[in-house]
N, C-alpha and C. Protein backbone atom coordinates (compact mmCIF):
# COMPACT_ATOMS: atom_id res chain seq x y z
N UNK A 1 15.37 -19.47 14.00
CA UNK A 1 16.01 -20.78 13.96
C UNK A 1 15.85 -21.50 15.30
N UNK A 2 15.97 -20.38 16.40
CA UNK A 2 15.70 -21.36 17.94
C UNK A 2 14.35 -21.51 17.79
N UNK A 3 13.20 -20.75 17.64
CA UNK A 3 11.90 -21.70 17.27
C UNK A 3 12.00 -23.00 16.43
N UNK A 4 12.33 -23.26 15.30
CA UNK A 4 11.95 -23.90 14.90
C UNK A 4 12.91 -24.96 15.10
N UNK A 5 13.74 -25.38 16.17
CA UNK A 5 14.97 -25.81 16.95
C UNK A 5 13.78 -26.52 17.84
N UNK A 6 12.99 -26.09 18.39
CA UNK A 6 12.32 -26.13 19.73
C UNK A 6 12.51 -25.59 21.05
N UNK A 7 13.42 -24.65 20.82
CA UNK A 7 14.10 -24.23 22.21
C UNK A 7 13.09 -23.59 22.99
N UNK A 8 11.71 -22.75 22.26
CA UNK A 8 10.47 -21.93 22.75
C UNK A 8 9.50 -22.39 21.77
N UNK A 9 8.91 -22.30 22.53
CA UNK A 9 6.68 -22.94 21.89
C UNK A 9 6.16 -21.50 21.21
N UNK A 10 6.14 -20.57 21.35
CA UNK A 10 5.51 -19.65 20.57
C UNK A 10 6.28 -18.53 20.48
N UNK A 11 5.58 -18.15 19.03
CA UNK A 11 6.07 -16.99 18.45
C UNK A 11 5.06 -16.36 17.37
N UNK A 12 5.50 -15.21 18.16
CA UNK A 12 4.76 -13.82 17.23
C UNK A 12 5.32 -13.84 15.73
N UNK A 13 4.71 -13.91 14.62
CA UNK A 13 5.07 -13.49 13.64
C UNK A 13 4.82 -12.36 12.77
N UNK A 14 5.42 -11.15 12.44
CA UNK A 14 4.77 -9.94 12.05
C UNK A 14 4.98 -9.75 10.59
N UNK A 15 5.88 -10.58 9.88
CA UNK A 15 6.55 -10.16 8.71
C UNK A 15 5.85 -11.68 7.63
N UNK A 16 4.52 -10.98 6.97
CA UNK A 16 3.93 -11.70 5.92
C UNK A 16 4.88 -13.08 5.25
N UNK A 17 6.04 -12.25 4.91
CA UNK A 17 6.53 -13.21 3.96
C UNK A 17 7.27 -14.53 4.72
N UNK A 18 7.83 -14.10 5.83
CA UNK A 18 8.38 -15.06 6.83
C UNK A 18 7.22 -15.68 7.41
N UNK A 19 6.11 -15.94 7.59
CA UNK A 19 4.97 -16.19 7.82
C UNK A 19 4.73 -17.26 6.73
N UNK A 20 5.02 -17.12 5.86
CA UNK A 20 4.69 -17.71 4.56
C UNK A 20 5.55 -18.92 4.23
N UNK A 21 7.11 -18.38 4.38
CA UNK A 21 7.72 -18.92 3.62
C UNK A 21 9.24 -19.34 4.49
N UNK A 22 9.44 -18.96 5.80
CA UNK A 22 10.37 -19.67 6.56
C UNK A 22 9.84 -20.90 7.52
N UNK A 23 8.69 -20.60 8.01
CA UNK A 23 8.81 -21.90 8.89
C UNK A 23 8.59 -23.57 8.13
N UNK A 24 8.35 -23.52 6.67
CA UNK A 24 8.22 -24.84 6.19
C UNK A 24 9.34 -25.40 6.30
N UNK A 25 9.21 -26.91 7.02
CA UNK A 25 10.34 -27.68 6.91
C UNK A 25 9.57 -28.82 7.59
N UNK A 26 10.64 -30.08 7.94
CA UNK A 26 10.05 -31.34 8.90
C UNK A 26 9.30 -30.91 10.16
N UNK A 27 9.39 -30.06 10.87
CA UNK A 27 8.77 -29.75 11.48
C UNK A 27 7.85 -29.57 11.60
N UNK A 28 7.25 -29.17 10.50
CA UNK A 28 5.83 -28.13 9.83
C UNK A 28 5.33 -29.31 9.49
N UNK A 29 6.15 -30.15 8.74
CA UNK A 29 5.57 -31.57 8.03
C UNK A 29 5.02 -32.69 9.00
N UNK A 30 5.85 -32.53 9.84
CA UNK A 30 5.37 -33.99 10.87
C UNK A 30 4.70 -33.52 11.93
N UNK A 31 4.39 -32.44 12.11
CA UNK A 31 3.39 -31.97 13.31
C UNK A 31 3.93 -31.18 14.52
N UNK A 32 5.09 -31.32 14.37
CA UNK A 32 5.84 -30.40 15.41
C UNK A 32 5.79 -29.34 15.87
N UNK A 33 5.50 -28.63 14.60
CA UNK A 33 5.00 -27.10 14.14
C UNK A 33 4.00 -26.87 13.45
N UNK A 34 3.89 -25.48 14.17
CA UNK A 34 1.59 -25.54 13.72
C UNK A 34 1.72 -24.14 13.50
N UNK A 35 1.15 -23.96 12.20
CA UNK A 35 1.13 -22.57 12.09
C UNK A 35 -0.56 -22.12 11.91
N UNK A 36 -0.76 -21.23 13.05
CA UNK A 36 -2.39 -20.86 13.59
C UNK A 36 -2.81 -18.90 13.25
N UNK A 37 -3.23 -18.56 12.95
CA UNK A 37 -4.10 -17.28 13.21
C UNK A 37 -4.87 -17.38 14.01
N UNK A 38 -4.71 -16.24 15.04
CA UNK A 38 -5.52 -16.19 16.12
C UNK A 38 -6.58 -15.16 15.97
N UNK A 39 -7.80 -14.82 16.01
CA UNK A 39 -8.96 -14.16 15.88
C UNK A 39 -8.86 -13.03 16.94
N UNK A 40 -9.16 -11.79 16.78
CA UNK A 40 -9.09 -10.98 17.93
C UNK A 40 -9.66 -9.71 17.39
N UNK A 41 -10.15 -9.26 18.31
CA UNK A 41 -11.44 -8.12 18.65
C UNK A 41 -10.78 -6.61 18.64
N UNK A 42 -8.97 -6.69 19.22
CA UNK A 42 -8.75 -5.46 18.93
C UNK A 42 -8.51 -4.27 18.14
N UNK A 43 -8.27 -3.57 18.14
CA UNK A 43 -8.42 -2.85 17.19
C UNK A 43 -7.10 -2.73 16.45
N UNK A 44 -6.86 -2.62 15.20
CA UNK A 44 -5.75 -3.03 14.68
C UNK A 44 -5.19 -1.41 14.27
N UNK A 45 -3.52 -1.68 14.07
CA UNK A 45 -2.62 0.07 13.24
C UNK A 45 -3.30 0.00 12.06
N UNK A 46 -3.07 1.08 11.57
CA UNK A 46 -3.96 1.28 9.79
C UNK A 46 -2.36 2.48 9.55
N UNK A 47 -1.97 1.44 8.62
CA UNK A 47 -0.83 1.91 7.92
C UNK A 47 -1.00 2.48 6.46
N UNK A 48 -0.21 3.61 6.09
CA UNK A 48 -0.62 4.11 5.11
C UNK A 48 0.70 5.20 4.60
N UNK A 49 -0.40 6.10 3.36
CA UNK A 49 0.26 7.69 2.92
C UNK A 49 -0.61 8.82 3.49
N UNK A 50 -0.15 9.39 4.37
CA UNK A 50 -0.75 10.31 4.52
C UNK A 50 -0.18 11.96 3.55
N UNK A 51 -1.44 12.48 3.37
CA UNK A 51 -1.02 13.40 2.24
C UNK A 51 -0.86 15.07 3.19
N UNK A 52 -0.53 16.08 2.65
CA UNK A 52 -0.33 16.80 3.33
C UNK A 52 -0.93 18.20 2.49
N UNK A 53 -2.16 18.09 2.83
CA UNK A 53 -3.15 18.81 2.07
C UNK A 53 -3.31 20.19 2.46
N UNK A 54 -2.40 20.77 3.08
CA UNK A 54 -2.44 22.13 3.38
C UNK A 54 -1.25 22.63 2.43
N UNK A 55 -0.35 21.65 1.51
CA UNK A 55 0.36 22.25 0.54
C UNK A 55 -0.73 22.34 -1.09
N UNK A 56 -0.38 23.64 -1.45
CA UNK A 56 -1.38 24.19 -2.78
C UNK A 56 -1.29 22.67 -3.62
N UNK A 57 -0.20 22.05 -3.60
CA UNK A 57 -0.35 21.23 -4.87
C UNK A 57 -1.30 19.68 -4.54
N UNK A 58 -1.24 19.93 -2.97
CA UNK A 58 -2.56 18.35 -2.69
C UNK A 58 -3.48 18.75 -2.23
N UNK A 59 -4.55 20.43 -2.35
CA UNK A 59 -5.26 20.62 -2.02
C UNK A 59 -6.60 20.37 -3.27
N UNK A 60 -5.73 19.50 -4.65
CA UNK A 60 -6.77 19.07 -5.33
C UNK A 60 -7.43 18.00 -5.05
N UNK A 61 -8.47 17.68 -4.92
CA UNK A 61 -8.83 16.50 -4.71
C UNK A 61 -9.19 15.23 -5.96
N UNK A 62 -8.93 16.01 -7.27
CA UNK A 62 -8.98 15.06 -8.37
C UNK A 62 -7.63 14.29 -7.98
N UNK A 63 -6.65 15.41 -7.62
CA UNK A 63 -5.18 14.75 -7.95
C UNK A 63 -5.00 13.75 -6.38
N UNK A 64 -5.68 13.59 -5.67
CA UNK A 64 -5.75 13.04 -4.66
C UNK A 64 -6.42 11.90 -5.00
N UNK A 65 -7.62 11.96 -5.58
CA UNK A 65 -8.03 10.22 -5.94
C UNK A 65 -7.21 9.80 -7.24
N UNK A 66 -6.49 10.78 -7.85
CA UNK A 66 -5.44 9.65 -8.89
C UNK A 66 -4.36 9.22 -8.11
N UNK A 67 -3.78 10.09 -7.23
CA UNK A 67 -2.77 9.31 -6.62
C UNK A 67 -3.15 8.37 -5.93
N UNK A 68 -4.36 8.60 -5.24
CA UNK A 68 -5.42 6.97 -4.42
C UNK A 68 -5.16 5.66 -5.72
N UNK A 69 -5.37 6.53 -6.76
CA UNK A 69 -5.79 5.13 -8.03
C UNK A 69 -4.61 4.74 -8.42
N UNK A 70 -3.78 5.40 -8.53
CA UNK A 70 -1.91 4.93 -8.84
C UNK A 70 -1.37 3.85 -7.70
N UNK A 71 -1.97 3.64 -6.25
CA UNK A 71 -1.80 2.86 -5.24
C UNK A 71 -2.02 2.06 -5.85
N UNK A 72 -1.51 0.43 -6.05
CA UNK A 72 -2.17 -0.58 -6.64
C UNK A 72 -1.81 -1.85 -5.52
N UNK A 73 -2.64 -1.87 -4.43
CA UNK A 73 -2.85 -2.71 -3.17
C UNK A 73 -2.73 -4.07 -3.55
N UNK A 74 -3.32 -4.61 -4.35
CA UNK A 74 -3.74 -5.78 -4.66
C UNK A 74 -2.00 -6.21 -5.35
N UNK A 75 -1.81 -5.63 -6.35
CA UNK A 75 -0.44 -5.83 -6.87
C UNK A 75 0.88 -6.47 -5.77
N UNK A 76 0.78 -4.99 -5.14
CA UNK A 76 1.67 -5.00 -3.73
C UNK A 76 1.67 -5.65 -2.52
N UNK A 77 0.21 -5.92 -2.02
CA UNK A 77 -0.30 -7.24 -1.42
C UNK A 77 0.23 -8.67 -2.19
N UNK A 78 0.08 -8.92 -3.65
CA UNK A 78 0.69 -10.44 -4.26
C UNK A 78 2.00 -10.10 -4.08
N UNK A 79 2.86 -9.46 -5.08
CA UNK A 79 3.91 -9.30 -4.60
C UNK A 79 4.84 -9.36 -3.95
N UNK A 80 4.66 -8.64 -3.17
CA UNK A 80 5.38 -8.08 -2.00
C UNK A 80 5.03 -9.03 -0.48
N UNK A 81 3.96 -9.13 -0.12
CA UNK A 81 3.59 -9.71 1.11
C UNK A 81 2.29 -11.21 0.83
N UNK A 82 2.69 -11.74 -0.05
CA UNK A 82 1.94 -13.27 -0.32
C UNK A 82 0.24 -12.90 -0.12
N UNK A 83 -0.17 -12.07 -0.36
CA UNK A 83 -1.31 -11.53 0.20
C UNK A 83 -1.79 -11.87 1.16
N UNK A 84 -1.04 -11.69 2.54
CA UNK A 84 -1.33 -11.99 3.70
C UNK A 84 -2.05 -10.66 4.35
N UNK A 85 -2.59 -9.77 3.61
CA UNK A 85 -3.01 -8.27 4.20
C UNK A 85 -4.06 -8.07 3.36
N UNK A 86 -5.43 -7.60 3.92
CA UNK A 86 -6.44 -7.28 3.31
C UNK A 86 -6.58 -5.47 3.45
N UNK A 87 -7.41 -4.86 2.33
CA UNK A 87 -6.96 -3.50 2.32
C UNK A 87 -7.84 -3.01 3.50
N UNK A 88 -7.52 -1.66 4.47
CA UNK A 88 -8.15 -1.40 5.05
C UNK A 88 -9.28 -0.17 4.83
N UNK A 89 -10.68 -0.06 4.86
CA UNK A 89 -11.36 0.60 4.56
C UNK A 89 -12.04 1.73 5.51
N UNK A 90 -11.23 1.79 6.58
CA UNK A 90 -11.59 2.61 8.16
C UNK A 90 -10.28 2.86 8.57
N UNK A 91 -10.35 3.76 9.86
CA UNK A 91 -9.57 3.84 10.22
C UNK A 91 -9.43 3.72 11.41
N UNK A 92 -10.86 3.01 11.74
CA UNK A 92 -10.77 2.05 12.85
C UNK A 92 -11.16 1.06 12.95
N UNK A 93 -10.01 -0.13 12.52
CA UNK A 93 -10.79 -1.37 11.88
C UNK A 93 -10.53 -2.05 12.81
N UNK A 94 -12.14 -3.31 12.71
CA UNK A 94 -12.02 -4.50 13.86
C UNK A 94 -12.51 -3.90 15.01
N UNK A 95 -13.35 -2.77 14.89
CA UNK A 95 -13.72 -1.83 16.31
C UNK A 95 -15.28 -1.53 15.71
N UNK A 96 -15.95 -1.28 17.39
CA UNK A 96 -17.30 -0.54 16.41
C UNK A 96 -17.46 0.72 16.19
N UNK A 97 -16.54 1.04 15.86
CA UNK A 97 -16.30 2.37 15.15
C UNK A 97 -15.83 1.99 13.18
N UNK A 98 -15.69 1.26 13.06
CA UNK A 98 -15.42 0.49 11.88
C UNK A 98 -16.29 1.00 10.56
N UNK A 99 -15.74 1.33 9.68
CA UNK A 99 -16.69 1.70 8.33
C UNK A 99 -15.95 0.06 6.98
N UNK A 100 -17.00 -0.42 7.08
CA UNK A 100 -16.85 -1.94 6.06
C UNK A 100 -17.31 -1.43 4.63
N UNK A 101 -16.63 -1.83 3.78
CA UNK A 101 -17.03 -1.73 2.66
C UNK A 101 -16.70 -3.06 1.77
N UNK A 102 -18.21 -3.20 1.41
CA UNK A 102 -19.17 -4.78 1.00
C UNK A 102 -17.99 -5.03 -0.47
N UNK A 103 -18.19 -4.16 -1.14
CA UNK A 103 -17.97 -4.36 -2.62
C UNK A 103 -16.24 -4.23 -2.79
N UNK A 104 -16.10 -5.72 -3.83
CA UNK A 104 -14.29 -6.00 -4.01
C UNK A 104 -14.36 -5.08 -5.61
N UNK A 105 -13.02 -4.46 -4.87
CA UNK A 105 -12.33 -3.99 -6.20
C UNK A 105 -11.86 -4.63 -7.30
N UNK A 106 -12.20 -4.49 -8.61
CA UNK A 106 -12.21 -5.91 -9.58
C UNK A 106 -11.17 -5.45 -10.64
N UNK A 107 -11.06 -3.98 -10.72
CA UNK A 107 -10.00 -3.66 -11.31
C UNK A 107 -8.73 -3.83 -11.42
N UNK A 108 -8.03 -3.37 -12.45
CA UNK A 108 -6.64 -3.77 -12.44
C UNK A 108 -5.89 -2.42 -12.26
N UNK A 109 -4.53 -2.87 -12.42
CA UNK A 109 -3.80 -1.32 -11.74
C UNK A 109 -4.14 -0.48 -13.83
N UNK A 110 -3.85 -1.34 -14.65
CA UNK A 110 -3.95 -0.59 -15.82
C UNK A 110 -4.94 0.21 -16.01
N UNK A 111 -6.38 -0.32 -15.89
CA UNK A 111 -8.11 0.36 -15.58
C UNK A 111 -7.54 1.40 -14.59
N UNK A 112 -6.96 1.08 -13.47
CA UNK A 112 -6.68 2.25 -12.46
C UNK A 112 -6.28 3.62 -12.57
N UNK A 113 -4.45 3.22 -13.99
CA UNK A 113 -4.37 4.20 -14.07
C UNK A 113 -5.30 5.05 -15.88
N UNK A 114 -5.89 4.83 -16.20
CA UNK A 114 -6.60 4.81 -17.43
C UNK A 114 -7.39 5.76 -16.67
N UNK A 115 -8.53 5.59 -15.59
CA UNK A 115 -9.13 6.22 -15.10
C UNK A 115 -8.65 7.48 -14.39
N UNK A 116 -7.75 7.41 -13.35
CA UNK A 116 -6.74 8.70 -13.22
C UNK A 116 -6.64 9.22 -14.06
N UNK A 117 -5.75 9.06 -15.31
CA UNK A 117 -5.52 10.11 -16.32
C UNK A 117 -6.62 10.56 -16.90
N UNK A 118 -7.88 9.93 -17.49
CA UNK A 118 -8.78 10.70 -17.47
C UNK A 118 -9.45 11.69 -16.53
N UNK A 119 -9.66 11.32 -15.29
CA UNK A 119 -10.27 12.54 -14.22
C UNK A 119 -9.14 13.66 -14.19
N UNK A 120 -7.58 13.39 -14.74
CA UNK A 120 -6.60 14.33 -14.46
C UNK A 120 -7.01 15.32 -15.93
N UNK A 121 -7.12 14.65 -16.62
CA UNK A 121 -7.41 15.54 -18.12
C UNK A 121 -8.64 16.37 -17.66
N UNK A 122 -9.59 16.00 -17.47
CA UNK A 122 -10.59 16.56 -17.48
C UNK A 122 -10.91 17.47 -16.69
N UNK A 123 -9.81 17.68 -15.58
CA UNK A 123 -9.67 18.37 -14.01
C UNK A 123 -8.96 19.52 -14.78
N UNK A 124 -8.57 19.80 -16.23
CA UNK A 124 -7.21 20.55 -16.73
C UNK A 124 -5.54 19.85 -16.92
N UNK A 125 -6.09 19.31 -15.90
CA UNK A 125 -4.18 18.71 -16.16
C UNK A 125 -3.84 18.62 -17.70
N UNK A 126 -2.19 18.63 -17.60
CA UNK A 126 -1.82 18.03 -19.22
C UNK A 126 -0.72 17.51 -19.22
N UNK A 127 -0.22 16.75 -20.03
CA UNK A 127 0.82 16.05 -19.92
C UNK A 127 1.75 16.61 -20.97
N UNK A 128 3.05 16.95 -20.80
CA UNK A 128 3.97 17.15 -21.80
C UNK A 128 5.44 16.40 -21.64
N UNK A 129 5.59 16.10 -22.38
CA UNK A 129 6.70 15.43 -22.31
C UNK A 129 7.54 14.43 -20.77
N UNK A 130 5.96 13.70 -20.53
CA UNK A 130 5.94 12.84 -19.90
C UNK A 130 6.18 13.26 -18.46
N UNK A 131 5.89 14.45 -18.41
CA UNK A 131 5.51 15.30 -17.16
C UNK A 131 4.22 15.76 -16.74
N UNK A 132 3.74 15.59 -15.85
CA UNK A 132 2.09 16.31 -15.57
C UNK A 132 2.50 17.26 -15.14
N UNK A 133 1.48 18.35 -15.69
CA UNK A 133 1.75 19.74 -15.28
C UNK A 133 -0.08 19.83 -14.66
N UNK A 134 -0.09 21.26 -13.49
CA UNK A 134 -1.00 21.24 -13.02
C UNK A 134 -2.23 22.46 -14.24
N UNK A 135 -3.33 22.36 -14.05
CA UNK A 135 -4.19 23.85 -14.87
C UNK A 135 -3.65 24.69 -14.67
N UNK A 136 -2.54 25.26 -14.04
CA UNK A 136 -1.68 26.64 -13.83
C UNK A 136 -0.50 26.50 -14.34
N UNK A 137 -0.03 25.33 -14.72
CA UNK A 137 1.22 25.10 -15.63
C UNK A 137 2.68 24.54 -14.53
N UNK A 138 2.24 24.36 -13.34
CA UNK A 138 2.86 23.79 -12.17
C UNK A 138 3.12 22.39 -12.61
N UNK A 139 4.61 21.88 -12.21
CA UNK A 139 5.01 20.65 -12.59
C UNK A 139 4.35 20.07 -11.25
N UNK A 140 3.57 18.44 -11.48
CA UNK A 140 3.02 17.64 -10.81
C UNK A 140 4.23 16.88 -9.91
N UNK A 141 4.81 17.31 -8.94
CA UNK A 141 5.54 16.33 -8.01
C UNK A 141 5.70 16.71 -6.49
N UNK A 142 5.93 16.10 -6.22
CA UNK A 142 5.34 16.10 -4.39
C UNK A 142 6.72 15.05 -3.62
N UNK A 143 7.44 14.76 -2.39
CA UNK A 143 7.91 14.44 -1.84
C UNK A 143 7.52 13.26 -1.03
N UNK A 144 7.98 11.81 -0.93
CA UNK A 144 7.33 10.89 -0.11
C UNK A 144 8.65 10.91 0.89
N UNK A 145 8.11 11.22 1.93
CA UNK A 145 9.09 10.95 3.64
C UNK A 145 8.85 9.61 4.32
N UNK A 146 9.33 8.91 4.41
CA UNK A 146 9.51 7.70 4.72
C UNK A 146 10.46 7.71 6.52
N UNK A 147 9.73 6.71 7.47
CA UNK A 147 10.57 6.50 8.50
C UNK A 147 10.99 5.29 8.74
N UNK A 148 11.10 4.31 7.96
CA UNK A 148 11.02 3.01 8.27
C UNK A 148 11.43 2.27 6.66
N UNK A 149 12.80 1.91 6.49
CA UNK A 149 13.40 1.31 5.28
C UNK A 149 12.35 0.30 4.52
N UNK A 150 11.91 -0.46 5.39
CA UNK A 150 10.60 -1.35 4.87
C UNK A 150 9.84 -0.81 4.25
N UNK A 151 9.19 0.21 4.38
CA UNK A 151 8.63 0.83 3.57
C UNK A 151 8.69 1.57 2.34
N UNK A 152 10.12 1.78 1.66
CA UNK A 152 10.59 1.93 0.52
C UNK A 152 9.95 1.45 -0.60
N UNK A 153 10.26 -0.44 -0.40
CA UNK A 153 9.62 -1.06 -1.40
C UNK A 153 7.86 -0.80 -1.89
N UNK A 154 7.31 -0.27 -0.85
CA UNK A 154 5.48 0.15 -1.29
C UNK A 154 5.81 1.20 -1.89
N UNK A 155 6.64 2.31 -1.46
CA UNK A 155 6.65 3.85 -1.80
C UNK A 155 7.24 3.79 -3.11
N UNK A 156 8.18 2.96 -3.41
CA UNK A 156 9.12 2.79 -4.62
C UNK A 156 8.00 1.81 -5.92
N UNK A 157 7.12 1.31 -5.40
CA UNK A 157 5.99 0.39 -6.85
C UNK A 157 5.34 2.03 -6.51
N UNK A 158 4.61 2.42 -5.57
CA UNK A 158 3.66 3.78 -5.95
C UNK A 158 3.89 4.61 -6.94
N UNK A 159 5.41 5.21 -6.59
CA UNK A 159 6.31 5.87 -7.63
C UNK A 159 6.07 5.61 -8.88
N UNK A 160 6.62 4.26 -9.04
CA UNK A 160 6.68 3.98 -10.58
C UNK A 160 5.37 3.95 -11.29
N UNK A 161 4.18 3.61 -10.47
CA UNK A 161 2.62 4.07 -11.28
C UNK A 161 2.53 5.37 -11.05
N UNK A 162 3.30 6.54 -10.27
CA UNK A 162 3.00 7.87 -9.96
C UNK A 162 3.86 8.23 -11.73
N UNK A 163 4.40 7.61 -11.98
CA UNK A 163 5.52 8.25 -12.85
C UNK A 163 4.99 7.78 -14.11
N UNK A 164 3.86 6.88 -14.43
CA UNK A 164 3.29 6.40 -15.76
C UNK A 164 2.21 7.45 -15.98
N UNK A 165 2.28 7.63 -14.84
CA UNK A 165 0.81 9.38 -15.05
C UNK A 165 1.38 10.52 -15.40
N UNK A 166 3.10 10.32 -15.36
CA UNK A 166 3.66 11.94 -15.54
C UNK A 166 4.17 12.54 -14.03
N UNK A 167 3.71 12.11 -12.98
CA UNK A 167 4.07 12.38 -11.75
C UNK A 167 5.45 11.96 -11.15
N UNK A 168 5.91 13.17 -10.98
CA UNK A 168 7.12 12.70 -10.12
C UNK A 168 7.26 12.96 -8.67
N UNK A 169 7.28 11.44 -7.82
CA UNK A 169 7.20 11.38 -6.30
C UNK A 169 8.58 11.13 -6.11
N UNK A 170 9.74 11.70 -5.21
CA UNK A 170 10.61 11.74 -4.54
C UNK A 170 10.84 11.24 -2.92
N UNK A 171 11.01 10.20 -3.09
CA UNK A 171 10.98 9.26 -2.26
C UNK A 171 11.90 9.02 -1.07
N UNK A 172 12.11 9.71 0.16
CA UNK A 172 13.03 9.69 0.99
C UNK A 172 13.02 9.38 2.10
N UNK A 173 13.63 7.83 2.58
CA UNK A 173 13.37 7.76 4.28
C UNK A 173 14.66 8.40 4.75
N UNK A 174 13.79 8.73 6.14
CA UNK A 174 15.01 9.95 7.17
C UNK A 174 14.85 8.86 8.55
């Protein structure tokens, strides 16, 4: 509110949706206020799930690209953050260490999960009573640890496509 008061000339903005959707007003309208992206070379955080693949149940890697395919970025990008975030494909992006990848994902989260459950069938998995069980008869669920409340809302849409596959993710920030 003291920005857009005039009390200070610049400000960092980190939060997509406030980016989006607080600074419109007379200000914005009559020129007072300028809202700019600035271009820059450094190297940016790469935020994410990291999986913890030394436990037996994520040392599959089928069940690792369905849970990749249950992510639905694009969804959660409109959503959630006005799609002010493009997905990241490195994990050192904006650096020349950088791995780019040319080709847009055209799919939808439904194709997404359609395809999961098939590579899960075909990996053995099975579904019973709206539970995935693993080829050894192991119920499919795993723990999401969370440090940061903001992050709920991504972990909490993941969930609910983790849970149309039969997967149950348990979702807990500490």
């Amino acid at each position: 509110q003291a920005f857009k008061a005039g009390a200070y000339d610049l400000r960092l903005e980190g939060d997509p949706q406030q980016w989006v959707r607080a600074y419109d007003g007379p200000a914005l309208k009559d020129g007072r206020l300028k809202l700019a992206n600035f271009p820059h070379k450094r190297t940016e955080a790469v935020r994410g799930f990291a999986l913890n693949t030394r436990r037996p149940l994520l040392k599959d890697i089928t069940l690792r690209k369905a849970l990749g395919l249950a992510f639905d970025f694009k969804w959660i990008n409109k959503a959630l953050f006005d799609n002010q975030y493009k997905r990241t494909t490195s994990y050192f992006p904006n650096s020349e260490l950088a791995y780019y990848k040319n080709e847009e994902d055209t799919e939808n989260r439904r194709q997404h999960l359609v395809k999961a459950s098939q590579m899960l069938k075909q990996a053995g998995y099975t579904l019973r009573d709206n539970q995935l069980f693993t080829p050894s008869g192991e119920k499919v669920s795993f723990g999401v640890m969370l440090s940061d409340p903001v992050e709920e809302k991504i972990a909490l849409e993941w969930g609910r496509n983790l849970k149309r596959l039969g997967i149950e993710a348990i979702i807990r920030t500490v």
